[in-house]
Protein backbone atom coordinates (compact mmCIF):
# COMPACT_ATOMS: atom_id res chain seq x y z
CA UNK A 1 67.14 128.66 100.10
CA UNK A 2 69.83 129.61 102.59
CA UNK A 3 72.55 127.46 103.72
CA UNK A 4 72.36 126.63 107.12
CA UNK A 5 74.40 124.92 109.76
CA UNK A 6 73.86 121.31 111.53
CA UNK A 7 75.87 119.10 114.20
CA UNK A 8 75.76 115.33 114.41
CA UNK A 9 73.24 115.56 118.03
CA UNK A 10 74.66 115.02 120.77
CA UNK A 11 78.44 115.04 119.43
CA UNK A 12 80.93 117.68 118.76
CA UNK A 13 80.92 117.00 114.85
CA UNK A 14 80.52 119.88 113.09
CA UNK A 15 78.97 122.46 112.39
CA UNK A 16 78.30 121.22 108.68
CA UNK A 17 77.25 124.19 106.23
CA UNK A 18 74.34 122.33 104.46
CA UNK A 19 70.72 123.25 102.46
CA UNK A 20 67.77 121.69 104.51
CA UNK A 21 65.76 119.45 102.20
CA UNK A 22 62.34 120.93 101.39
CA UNK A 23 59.13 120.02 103.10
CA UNK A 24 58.87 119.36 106.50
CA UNK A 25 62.11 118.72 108.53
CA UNK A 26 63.05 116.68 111.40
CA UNK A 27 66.55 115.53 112.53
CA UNK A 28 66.88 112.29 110.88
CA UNK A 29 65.56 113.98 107.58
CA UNK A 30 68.59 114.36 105.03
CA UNK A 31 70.48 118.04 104.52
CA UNK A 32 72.23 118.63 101.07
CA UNK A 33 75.81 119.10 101.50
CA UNK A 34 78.20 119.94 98.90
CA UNK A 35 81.01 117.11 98.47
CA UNK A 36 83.76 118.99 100.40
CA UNK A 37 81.21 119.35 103.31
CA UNK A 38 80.47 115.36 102.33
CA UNK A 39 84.15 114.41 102.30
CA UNK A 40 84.54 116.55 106.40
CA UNK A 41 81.69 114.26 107.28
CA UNK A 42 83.08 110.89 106.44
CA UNK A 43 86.22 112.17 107.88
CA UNK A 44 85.03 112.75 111.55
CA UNK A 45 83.38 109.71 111.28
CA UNK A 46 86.15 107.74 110.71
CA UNK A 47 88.72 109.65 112.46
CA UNK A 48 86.86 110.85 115.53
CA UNK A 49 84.37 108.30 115.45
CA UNK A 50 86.93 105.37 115.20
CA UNK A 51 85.03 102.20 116.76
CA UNK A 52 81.38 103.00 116.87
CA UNK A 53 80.17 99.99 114.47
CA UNK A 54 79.93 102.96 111.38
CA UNK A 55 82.40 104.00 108.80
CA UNK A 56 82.31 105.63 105.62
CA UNK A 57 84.20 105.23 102.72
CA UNK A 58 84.16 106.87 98.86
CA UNK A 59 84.01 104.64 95.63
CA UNK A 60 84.54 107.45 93.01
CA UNK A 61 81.60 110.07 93.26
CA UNK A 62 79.68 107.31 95.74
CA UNK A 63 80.07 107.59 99.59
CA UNK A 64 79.05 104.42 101.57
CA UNK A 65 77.95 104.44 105.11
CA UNK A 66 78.29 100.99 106.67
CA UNK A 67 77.60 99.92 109.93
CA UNK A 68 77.81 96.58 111.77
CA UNK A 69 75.16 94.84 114.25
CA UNK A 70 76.04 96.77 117.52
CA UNK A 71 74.61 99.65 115.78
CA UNK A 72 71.16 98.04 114.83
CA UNK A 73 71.33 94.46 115.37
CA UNK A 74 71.45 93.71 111.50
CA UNK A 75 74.50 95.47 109.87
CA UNK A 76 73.85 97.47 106.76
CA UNK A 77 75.15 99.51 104.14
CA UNK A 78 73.71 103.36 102.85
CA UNK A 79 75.12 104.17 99.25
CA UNK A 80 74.85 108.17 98.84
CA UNK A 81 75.24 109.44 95.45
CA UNK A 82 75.35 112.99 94.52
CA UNK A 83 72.36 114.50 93.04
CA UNK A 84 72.22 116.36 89.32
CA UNK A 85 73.06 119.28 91.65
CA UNK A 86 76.28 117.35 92.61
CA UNK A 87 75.42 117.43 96.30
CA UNK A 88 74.81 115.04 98.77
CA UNK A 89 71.62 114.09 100.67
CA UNK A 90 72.78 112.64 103.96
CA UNK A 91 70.25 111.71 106.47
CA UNK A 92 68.48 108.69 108.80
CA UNK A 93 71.64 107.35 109.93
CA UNK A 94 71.64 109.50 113.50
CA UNK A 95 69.36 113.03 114.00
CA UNK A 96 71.11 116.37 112.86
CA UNK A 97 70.71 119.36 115.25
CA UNK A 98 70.57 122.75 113.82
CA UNK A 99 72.84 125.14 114.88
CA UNK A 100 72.80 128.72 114.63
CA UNK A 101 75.85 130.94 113.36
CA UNK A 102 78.22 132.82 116.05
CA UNK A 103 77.27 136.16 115.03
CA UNK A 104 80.34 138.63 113.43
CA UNK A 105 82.51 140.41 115.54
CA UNK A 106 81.22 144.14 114.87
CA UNK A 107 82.79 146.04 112.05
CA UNK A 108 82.96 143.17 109.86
């Protein structure tokens, strides 16, 4: 499988080199990122994100998504641990858009 690249929809986050998950795929389906790509994720959130009722923060190899109730009216928490692969699943917590690569300048 070939890595791909997705935004957060809607937002400027991104583009996030990721592995779609097999079977069939929709936006709130989770992409496999490596933990760097993980790490750039958790980063906009809570950088460029700043306010929006979500944050995420790493305990060791763990990254935690919480949000409060102006995001769903409940409040919640979404522990993501990495796989035996050591990557990531991330997905259901807003809809990824695919994006496709800015092709190379010719003669590279």
């Amino acid at each position: 499988m070939q890595n791909e690249f997705f935004t957060v929809e809607a937002s400027t986050h991104g583009p996030y080199e990721a592995l779609p998950v097999d079977g069939t795929w929709s936006p709130y389906e989770p992409i496999s990122v490596s933990r760097a790509v993980a790490e750039r994720i958790a980063e906009d959130l809570n950088i460029l994100d700043a306010g929006c009722g979500m944050t995420a923060a790493w305990d060791g190899p763990v990254l935690t998504f919480t949000w409060d109730e102006t995001r769903d009216g409940d409040g919640g928490a979404m522990p993501v641990r990495p796989g035996d692969d050591g990557r990531y699943l991330i997905g259901r917590l807003w809809a990824w858009e695919r994006r496709v690569p800015a092709p190379l300048p010719s003669g590279e």
